[in-house]
N, C-alpha and C. Protein backbone atom coordinates (compact mmCIF):
# COMPACT_ATOMS: atom_id res chain seq x y z
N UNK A 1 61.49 160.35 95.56
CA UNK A 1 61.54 159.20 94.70
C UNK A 1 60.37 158.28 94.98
N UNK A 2 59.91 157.90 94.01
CA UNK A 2 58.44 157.04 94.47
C UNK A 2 58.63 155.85 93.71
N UNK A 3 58.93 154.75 94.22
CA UNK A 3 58.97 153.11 93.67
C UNK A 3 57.66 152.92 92.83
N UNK A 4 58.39 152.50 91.75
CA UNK A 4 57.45 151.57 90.77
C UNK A 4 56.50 150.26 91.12
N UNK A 5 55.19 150.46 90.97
CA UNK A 5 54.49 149.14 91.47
C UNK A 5 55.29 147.93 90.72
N UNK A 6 55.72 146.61 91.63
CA UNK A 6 56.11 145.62 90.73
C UNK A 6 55.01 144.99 90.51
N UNK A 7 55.56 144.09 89.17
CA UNK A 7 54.67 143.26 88.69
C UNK A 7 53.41 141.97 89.24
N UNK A 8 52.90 142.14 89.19
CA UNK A 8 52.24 140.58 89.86
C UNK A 8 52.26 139.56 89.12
N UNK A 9 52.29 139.21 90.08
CA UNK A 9 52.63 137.84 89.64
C UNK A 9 51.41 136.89 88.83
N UNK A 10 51.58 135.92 87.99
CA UNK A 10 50.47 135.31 87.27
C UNK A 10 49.92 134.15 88.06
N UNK A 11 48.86 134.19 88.43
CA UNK A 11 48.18 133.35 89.02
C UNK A 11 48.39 132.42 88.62
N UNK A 12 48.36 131.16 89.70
CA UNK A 12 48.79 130.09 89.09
C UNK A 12 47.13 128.80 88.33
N UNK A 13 47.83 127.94 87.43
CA UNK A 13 46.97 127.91 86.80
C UNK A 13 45.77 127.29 87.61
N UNK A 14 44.35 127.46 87.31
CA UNK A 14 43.27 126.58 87.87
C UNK A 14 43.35 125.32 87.65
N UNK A 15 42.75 124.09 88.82
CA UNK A 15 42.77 122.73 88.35
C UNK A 15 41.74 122.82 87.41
N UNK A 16 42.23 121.88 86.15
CA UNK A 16 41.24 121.42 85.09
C UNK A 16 41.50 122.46 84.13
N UNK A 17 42.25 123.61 84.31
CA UNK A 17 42.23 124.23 82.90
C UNK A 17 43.41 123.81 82.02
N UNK A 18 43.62 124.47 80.43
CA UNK A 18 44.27 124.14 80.06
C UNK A 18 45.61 124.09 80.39
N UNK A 19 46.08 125.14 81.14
CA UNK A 19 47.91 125.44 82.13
C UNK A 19 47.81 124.63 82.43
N UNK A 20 46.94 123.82 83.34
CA UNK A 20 47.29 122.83 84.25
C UNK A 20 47.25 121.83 83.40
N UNK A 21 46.58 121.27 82.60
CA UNK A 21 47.07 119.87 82.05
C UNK A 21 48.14 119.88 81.28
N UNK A 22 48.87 121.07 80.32
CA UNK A 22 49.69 121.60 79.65
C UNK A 22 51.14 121.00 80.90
N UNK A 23 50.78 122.15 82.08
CA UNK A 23 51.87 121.12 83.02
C UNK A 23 52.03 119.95 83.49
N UNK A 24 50.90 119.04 83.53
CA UNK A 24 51.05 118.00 84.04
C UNK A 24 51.83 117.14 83.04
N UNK A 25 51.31 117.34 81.69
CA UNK A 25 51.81 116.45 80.61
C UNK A 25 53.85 116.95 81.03
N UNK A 26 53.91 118.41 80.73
CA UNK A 26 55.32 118.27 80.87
C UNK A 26 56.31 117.62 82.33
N UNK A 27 55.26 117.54 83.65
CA UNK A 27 55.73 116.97 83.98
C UNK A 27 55.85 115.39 83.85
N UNK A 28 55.12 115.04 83.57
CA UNK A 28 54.92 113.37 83.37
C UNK A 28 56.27 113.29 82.03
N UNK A 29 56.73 114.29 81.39
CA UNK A 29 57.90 114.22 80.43
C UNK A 29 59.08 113.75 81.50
N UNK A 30 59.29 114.55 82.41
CA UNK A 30 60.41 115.00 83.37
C UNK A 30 60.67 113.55 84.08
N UNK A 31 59.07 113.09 84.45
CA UNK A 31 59.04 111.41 85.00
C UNK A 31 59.52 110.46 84.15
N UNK A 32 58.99 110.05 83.28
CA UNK A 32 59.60 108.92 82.34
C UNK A 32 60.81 109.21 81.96
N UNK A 33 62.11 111.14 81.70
CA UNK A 33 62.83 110.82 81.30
C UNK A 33 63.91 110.21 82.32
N UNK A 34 63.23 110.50 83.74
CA UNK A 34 64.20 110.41 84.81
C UNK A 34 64.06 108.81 85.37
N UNK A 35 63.55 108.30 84.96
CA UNK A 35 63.32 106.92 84.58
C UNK A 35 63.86 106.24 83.70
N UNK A 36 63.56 106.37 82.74
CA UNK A 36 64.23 105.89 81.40
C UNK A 36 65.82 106.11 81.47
N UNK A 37 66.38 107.48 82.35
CA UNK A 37 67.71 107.56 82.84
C UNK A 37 68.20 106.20 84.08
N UNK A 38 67.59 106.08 84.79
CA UNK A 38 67.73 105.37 85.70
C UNK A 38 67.94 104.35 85.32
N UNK A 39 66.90 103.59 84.89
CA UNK A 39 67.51 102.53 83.77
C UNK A 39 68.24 102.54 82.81
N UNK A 40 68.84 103.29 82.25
CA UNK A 40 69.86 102.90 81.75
C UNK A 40 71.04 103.21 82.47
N UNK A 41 71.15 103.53 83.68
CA UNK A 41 72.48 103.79 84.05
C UNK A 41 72.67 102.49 85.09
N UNK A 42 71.01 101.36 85.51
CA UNK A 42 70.78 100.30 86.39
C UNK A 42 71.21 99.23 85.43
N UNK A 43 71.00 98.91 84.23
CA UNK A 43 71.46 98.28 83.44
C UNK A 43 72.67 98.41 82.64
N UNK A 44 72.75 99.25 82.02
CA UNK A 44 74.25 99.84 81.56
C UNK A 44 75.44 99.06 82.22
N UNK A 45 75.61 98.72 83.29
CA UNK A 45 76.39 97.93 83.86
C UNK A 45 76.17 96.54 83.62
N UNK A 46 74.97 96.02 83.38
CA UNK A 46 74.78 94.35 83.42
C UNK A 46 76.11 94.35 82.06
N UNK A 47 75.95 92.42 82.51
CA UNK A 47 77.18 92.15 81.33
C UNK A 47 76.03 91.98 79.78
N UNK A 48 76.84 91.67 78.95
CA UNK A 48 76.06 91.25 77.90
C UNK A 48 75.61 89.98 77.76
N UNK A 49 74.09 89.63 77.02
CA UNK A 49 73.37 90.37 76.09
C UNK A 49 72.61 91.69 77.01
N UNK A 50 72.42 91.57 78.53
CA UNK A 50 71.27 92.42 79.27
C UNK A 50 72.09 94.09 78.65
N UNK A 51 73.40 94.42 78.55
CA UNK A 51 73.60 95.74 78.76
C UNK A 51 72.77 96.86 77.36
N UNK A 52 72.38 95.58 76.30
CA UNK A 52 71.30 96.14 75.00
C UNK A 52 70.54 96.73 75.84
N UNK A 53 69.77 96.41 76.99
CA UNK A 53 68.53 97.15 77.87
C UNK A 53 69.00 98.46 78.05
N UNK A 54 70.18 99.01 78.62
CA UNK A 54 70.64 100.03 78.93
C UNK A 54 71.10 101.24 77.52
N UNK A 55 71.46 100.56 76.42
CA UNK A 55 71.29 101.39 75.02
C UNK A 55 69.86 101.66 75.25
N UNK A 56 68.98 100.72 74.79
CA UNK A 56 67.95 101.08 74.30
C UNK A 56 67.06 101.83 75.77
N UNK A 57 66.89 102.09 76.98
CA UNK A 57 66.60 102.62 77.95
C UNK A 57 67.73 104.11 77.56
N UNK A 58 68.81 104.47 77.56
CA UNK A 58 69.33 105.63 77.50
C UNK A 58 69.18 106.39 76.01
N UNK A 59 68.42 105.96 74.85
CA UNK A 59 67.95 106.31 73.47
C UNK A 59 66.53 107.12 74.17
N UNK A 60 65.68 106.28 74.89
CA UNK A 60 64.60 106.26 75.34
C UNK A 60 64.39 108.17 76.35
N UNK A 61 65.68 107.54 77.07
CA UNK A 61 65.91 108.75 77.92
C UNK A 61 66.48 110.35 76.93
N UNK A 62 67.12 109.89 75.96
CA UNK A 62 67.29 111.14 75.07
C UNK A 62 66.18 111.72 74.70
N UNK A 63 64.92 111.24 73.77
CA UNK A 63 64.10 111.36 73.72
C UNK A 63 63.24 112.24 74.04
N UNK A 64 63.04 111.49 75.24
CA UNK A 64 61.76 112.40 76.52
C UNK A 64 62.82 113.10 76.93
N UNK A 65 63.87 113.33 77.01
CA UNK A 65 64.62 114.76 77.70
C UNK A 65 64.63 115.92 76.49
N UNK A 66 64.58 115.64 75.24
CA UNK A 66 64.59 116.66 74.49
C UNK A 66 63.46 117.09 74.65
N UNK A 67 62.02 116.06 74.76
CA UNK A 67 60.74 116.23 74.62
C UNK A 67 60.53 116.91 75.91
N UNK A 68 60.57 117.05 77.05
CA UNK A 68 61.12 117.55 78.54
C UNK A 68 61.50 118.99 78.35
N UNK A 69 62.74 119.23 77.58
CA UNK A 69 63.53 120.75 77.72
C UNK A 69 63.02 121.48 76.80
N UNK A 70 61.88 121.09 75.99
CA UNK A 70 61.49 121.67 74.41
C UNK A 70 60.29 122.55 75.43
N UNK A 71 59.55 121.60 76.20
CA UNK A 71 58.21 122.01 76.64
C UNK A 71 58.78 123.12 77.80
N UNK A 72 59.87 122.73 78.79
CA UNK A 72 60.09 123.51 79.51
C UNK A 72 60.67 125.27 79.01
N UNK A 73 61.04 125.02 78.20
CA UNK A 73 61.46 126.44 77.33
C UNK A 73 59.80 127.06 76.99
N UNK A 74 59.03 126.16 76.40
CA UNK A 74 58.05 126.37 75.77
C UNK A 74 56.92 126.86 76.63
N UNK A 75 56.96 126.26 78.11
CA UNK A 75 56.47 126.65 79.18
C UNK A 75 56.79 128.17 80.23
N UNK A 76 57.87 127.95 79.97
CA UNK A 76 58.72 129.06 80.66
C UNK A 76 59.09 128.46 82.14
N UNK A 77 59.44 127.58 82.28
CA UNK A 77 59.61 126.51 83.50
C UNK A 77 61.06 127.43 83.75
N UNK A 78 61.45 127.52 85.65
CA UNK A 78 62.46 128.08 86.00
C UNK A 78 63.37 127.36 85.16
N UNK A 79 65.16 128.41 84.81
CA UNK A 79 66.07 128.30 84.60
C UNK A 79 66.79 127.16 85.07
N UNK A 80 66.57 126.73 86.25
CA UNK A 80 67.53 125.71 87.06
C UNK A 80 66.75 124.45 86.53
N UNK A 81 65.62 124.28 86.22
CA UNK A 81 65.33 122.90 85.77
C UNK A 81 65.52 122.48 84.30
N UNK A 82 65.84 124.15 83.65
CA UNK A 82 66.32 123.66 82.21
C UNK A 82 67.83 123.50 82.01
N UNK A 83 68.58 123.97 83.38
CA UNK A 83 70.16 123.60 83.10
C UNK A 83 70.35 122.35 83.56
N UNK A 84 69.15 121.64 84.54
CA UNK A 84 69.55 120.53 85.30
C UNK A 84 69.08 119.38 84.11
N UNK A 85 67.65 119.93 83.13
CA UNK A 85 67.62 118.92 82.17
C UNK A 85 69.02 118.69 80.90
N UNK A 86 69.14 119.93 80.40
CA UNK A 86 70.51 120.19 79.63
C UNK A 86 71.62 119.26 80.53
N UNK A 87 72.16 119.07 81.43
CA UNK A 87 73.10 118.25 82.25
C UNK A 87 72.70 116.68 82.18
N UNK A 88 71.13 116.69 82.48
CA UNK A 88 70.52 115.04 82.39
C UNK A 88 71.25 114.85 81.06
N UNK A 89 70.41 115.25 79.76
CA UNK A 89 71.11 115.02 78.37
C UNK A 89 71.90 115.04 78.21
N UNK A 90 72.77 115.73 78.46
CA UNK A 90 74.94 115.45 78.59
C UNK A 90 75.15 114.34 79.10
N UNK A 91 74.90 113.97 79.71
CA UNK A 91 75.35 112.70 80.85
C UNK A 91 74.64 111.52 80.22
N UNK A 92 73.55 111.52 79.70
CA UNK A 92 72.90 110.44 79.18
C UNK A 92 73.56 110.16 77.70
N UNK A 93 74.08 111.21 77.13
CA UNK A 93 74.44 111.16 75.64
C UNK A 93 75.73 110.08 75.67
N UNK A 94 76.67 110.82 77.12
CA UNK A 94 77.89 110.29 76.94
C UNK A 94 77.39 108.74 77.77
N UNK A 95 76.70 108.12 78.36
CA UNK A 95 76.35 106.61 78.69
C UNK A 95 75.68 105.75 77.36
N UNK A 96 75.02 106.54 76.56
CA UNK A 96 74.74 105.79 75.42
C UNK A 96 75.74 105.80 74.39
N UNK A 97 77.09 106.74 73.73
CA UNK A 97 77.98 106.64 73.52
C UNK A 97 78.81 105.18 74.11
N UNK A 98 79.07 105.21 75.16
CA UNK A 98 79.95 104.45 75.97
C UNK A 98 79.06 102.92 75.81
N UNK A 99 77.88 102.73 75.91
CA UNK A 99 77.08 101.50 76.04
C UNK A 99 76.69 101.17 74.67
N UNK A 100 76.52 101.77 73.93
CA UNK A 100 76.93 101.86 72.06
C UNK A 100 78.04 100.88 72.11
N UNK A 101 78.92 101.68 72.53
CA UNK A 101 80.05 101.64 71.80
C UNK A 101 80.53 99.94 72.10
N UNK A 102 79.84 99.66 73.19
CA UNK A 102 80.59 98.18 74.06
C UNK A 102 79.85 97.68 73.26
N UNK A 103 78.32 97.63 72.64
CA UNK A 103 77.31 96.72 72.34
C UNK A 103 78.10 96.55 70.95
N UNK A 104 78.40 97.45 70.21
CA UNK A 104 78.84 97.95 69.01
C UNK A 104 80.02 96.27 68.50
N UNK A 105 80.97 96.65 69.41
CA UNK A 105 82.04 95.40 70.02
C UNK A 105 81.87 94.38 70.37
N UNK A 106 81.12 93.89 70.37
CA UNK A 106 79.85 93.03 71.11
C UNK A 106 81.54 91.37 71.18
N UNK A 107 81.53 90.91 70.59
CA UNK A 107 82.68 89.90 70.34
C UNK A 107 83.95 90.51 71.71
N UNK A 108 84.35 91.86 71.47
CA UNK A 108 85.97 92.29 72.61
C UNK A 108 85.05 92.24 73.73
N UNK A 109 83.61 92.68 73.87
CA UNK A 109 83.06 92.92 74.98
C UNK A 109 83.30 91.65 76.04
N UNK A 110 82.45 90.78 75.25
CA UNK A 110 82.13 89.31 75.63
C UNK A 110 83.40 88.83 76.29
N UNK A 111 84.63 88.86 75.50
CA UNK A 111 86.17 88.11 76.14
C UNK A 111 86.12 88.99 77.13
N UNK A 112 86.41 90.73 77.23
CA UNK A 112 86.82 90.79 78.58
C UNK A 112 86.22 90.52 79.38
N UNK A 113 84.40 90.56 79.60
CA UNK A 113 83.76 90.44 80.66
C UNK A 113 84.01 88.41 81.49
N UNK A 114 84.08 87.92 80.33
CA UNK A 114 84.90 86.55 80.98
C UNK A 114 85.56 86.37 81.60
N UNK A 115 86.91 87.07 81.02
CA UNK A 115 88.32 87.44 81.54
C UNK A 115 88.24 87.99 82.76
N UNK A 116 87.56 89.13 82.84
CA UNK A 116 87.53 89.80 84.42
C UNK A 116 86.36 89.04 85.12
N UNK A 117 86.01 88.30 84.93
CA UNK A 117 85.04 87.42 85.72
C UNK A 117 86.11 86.04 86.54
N UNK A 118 87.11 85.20 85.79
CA UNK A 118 87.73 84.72 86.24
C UNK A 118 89.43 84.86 86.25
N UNK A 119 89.40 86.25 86.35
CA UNK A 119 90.46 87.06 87.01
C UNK A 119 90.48 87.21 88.64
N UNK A 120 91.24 86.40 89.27
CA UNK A 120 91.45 86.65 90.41
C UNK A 120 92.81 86.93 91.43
N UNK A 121 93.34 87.72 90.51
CA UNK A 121 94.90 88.55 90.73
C UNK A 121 94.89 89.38 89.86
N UNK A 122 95.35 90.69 90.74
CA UNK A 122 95.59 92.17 89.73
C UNK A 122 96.26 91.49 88.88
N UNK A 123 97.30 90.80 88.47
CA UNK A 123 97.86 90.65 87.52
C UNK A 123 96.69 90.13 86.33
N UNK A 124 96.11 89.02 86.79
CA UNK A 124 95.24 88.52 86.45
C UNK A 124 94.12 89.86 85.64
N UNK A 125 93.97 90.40 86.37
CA UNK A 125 92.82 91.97 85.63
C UNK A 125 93.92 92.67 84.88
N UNK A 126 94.91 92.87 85.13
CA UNK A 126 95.79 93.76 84.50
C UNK A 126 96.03 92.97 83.10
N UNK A 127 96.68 91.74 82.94
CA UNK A 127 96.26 91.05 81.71
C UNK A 127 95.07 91.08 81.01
N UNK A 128 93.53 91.10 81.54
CA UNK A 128 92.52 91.71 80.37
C UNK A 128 92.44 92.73 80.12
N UNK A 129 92.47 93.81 81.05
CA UNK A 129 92.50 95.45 81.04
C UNK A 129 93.81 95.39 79.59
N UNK A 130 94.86 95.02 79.09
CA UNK A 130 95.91 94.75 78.07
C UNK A 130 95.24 94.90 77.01
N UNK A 131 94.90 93.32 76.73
CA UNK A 131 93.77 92.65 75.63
C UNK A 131 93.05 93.62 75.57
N UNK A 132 92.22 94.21 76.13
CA UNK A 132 91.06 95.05 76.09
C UNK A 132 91.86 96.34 75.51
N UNK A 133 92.58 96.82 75.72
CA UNK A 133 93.20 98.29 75.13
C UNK A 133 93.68 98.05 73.60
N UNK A 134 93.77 96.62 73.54
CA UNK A 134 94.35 96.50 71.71
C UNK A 134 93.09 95.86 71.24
N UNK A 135 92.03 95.92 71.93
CA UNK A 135 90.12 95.39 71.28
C UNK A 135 90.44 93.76 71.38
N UNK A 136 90.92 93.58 71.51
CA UNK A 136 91.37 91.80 71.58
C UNK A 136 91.65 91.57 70.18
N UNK A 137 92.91 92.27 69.54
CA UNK A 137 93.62 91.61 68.94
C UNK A 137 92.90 92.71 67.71
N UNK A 138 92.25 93.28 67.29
CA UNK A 138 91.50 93.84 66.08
C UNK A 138 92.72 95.25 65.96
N UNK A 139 93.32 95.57 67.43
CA UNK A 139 94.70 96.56 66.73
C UNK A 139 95.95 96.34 66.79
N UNK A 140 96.37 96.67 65.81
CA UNK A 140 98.37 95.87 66.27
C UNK A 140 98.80 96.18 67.57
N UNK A 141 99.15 95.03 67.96
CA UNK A 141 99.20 95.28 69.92
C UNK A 141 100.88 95.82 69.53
N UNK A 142 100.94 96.39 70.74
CA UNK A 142 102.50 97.28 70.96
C UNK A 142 103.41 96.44 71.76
């Protein structure tokens, strides 16, 4: 039995040619989207008006992650950095959903973040966490 020569491998690209700036750009994608993530998940928490920073930072981050996983396919970049970008975008979709959705509310937002600001007894949080489950009053409370 006589083994098949394997393949060699492709040299990697020269500095200054086109591979290499081709990668740099996609990495500099990978930077700003993991950034643009960061911030919105550093802001996303502020109360309102700041938590608008964290929509518009996690829109930002959709973006350059599609622009990110398009090139990495397009590149042929290992498997594990296109499931780990595919996961960034899941996770970012559902924080801009969720930070949407509060900005969206902007009025129920505002009362609870008051409310749990000068809430100082579970009962006390457990009464806005209430309000907050019927939007403050916008669904027939039970």
């Amino acid at each position: 039995m006589t083994e098949s020569p394997r393949p060699a491998k492709p040299a990697p690209p020269t500095p200054g040619s086109p591979e290499e700036q081709e990668l740099a750009r996609t990495r500099s994608y990978f930077r700003w989207f993991l950034l643009a993530m960061l911030g919105a998940v550093l802001t996303g928490t502020l109360p309102l008006p700041w938590k608008v920073l964290g929509l518009v930072f996690g829109l930002a981050a959709l973006v350059l992650g599609i622009f990110a996983l398009v090139r990495a396919v397009r590149d042929k970049l290992p498997g594990l950095l296109r499931i780990t970008t595919v996961i960034g975008l899941v996770a970012t979709a559902f924080l801009v959903i969720g930070t949407g959705a509060q900005v969206a509310l902007w009025p129920v937002t505002v009362d609870y973040e008051e409310c749990m600001s000068t809430a100082l007894t579970n009962a006390a949080q457990s009464a806005c966490q209430d309000e907050l489950s019927n939007l403050g009053g916008l669904l027939p409370g039970s």
